[in-house]
Protein backbone atom coordinates (compact mmCIF):
# COMPACT_ATOMS: atom_id res chain seq x y z
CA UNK A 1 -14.46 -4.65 4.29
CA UNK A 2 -11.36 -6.73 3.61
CA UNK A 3 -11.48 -10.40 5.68
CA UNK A 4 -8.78 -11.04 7.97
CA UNK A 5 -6.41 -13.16 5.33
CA UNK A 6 -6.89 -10.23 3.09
CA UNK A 7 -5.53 -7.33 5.63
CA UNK A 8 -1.60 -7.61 4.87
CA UNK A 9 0.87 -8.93 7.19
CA UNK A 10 4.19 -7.67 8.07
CA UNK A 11 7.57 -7.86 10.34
CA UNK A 12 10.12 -6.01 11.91
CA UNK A 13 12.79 -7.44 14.56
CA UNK A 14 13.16 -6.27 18.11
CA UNK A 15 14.69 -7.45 20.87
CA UNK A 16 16.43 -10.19 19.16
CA UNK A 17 12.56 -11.09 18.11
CA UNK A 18 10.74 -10.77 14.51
CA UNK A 19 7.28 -10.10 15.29
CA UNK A 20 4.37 -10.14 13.02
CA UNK A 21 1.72 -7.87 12.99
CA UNK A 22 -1.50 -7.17 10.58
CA UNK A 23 -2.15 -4.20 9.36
CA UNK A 24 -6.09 -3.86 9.79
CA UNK A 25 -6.43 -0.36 8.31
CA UNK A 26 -3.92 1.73 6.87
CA UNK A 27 -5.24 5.64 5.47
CA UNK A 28 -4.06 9.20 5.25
CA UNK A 29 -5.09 9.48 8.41
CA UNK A 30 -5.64 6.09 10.11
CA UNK A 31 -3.46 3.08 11.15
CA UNK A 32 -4.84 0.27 13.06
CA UNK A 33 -1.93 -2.84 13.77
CA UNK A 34 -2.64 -6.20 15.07
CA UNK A 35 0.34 -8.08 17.07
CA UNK A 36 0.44 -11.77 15.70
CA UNK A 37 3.26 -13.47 16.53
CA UNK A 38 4.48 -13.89 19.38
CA UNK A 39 1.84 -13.03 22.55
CA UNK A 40 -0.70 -12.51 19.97
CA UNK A 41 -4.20 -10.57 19.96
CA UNK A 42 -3.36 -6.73 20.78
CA UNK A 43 -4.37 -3.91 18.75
CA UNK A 44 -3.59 -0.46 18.43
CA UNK A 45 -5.38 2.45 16.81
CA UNK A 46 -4.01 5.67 15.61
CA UNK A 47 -5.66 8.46 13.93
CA UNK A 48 -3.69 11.45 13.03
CA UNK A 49 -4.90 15.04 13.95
CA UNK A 50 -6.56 17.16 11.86
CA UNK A 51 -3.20 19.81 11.52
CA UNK A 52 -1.62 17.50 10.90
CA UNK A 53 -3.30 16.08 7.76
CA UNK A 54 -3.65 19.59 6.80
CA UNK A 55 -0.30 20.56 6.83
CA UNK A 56 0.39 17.37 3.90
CA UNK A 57 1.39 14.77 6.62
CA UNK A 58 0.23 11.36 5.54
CA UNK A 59 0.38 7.88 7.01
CA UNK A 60 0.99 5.84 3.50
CA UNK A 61 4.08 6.23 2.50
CA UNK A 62 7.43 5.55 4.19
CA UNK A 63 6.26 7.74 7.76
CA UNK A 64 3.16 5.29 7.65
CA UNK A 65 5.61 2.05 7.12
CA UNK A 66 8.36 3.43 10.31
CA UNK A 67 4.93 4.49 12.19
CA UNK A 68 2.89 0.67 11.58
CA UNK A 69 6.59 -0.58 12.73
CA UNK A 70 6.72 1.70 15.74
CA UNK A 71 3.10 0.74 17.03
CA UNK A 72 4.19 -3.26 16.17
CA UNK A 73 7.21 -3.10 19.20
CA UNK A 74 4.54 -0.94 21.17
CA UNK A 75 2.21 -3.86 21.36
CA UNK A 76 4.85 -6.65 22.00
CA UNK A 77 6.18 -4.50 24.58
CA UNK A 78 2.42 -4.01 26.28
CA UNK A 79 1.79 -8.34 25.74
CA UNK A 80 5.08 -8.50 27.08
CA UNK A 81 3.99 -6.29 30.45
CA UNK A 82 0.20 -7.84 30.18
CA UNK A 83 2.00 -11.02 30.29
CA UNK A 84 3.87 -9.66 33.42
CA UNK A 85 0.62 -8.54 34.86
CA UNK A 86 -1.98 -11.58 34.25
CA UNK A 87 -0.75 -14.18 37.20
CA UNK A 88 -0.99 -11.13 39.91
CA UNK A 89 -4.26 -10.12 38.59
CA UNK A 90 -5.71 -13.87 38.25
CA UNK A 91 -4.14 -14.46 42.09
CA UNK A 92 -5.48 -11.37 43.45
CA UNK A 93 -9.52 -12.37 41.95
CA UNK A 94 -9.47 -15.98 43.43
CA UNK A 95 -12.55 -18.56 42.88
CA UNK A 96 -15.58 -17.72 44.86
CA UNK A 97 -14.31 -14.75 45.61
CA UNK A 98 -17.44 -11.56 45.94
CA UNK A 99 -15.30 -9.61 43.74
CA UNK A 100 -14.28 -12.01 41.73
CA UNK A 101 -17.68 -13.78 40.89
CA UNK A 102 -18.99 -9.58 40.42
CA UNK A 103 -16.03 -8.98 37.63
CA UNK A 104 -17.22 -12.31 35.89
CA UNK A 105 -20.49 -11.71 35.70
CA UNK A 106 -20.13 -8.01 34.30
CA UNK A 107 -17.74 -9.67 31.65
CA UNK A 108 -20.48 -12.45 30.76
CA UNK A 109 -23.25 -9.77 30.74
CA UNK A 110 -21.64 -7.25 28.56
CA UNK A 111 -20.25 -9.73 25.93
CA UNK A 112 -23.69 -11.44 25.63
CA UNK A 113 -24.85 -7.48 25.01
CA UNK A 114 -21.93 -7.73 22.16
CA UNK A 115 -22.66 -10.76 20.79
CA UNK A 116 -26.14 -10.15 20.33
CA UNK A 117 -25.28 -7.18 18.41
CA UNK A 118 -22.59 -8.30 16.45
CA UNK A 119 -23.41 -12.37 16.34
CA UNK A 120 -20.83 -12.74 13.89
CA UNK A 121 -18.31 -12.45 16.51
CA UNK A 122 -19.90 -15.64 18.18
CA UNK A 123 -19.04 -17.71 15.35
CA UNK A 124 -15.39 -17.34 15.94
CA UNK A 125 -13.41 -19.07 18.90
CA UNK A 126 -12.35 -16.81 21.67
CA UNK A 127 -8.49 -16.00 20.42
CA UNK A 128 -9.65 -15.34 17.01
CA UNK A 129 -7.67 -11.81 16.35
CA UNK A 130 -11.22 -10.28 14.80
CA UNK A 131 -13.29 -11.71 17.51
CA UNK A 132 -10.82 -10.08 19.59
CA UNK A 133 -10.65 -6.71 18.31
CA UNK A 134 -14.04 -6.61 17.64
CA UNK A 135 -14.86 -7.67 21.21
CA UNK A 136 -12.75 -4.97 22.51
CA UNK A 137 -13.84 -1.92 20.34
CA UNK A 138 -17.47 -2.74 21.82
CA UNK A 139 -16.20 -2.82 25.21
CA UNK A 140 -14.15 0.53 24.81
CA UNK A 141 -17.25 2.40 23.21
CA UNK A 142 -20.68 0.61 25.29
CA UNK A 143 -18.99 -1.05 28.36
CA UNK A 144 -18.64 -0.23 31.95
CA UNK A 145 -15.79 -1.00 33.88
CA UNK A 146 -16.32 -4.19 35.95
CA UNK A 147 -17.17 -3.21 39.47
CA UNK A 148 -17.28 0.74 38.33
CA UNK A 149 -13.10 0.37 38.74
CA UNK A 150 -10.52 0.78 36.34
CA UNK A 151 -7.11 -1.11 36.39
CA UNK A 152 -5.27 2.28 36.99
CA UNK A 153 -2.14 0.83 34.28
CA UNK A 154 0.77 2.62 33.77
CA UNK A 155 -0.79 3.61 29.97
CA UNK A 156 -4.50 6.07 30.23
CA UNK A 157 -5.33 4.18 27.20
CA UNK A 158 -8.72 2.64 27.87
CA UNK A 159 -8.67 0.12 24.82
CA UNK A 160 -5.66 -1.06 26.42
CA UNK A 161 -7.06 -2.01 30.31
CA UNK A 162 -10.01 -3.15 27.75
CA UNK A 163 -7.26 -5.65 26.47
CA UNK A 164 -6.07 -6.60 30.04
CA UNK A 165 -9.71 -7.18 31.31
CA UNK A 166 -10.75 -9.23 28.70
CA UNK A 167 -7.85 -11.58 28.88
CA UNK A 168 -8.25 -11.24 32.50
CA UNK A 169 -11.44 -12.74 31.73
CA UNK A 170 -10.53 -15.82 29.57
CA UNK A 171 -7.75 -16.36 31.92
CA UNK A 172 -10.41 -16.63 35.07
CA UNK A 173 -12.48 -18.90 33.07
CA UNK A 174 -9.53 -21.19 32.80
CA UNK A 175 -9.53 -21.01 28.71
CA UNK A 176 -5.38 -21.21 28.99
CA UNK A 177 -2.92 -21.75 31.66
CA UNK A 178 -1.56 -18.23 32.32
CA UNK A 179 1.70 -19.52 33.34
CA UNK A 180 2.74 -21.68 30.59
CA UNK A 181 0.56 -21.31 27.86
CA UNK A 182 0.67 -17.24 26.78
CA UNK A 183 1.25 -18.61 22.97
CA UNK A 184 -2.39 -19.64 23.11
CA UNK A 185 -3.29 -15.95 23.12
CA UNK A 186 -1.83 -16.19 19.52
CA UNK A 187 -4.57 -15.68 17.01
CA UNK A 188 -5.29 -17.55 13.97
């Protein structure tokens, strides 16, 4: 397994913006992209189908460089909304609040269960891009929603709302100001 410095990082422009992504894992049939800069932290998995491989299509190459860029504006565009999103969610789960202590506690119990299984993760502070999307992948494959909801977002991607919650999370536990300090979420 490659370490994070070793996993290549590239840009593209949009919106008047260059943005800077890794790319995590890049096969035939596999692309995972991390957004860096700016509104760091999201990731984005792709596998292509089966057919698709067998009919010669492959994801190194130039369709695998215009995908990686593709998913790269996907994410900023998604930090961009999440941005959006975070002060109405934080406002709407005030301090001392039933539902809000309930969503904190699931959070705290459930990435103890992580870190226990993966205490590597520990080791790294809380907007480190691979604690991050390590944290996440765990959630998306062993968690349970907090409070047996979902966040009901515009995208049915679960790793996504996995995204939201968790820096729903960090934000509730005051670990940035969610006004003023989104470039905090940018990972290491």
């Amino acid at each position: 397994m490659h370490t994070l410095e070793q996993q290549p990082l590239f840009t593209v422009h949009h919106q008047g913006l260059t943005l800077t992504g890794r790319q995590v894992l890049r096969n035939h049939r596999q692309l995972t992209v991390q957004l860096m800069q700016p509104l760091g932290l999201l990731v984005s998995h792709l596998n292509m189908p089966a057919f698709m491989g067998a009919c010669g299509a492959t994801l190194i190459g130039p369709f695998g460089d215009e995908t990686r860029e593709r998913v790269l504006r996907i994410l900023h565009d998604d930090a961009v909304r999440f941005r959006n999103l975070l002060p109405g969610l934080v406002e709407s789960l005030p301090p001392g609040n039933q539902r809000t202590k309930a969503f904190l506690k699931s959070m705290v119990e459930q990435l103890a269960r992580a870190h226990n299984e993966q205490p590597e993760m520990q080791a790294l502070p809380w907007n480190h891009p691979a604690r991050f999307r390590e944290e996440v992948q765990w959630l998306r494959y062993q968690g349970e929603w907090p409070a047996g909801k979902r966040l009901s977002l515009l995208t049915e991607d679960p790793e996504k709302e996995w995204q939201l919650l968790l820096l729903v999370h960090h934000a509730l536990h005051k670990r940035f100001a969610v006004e003023s300090a989104w470039a905090e979420w940018v990972g290491n």
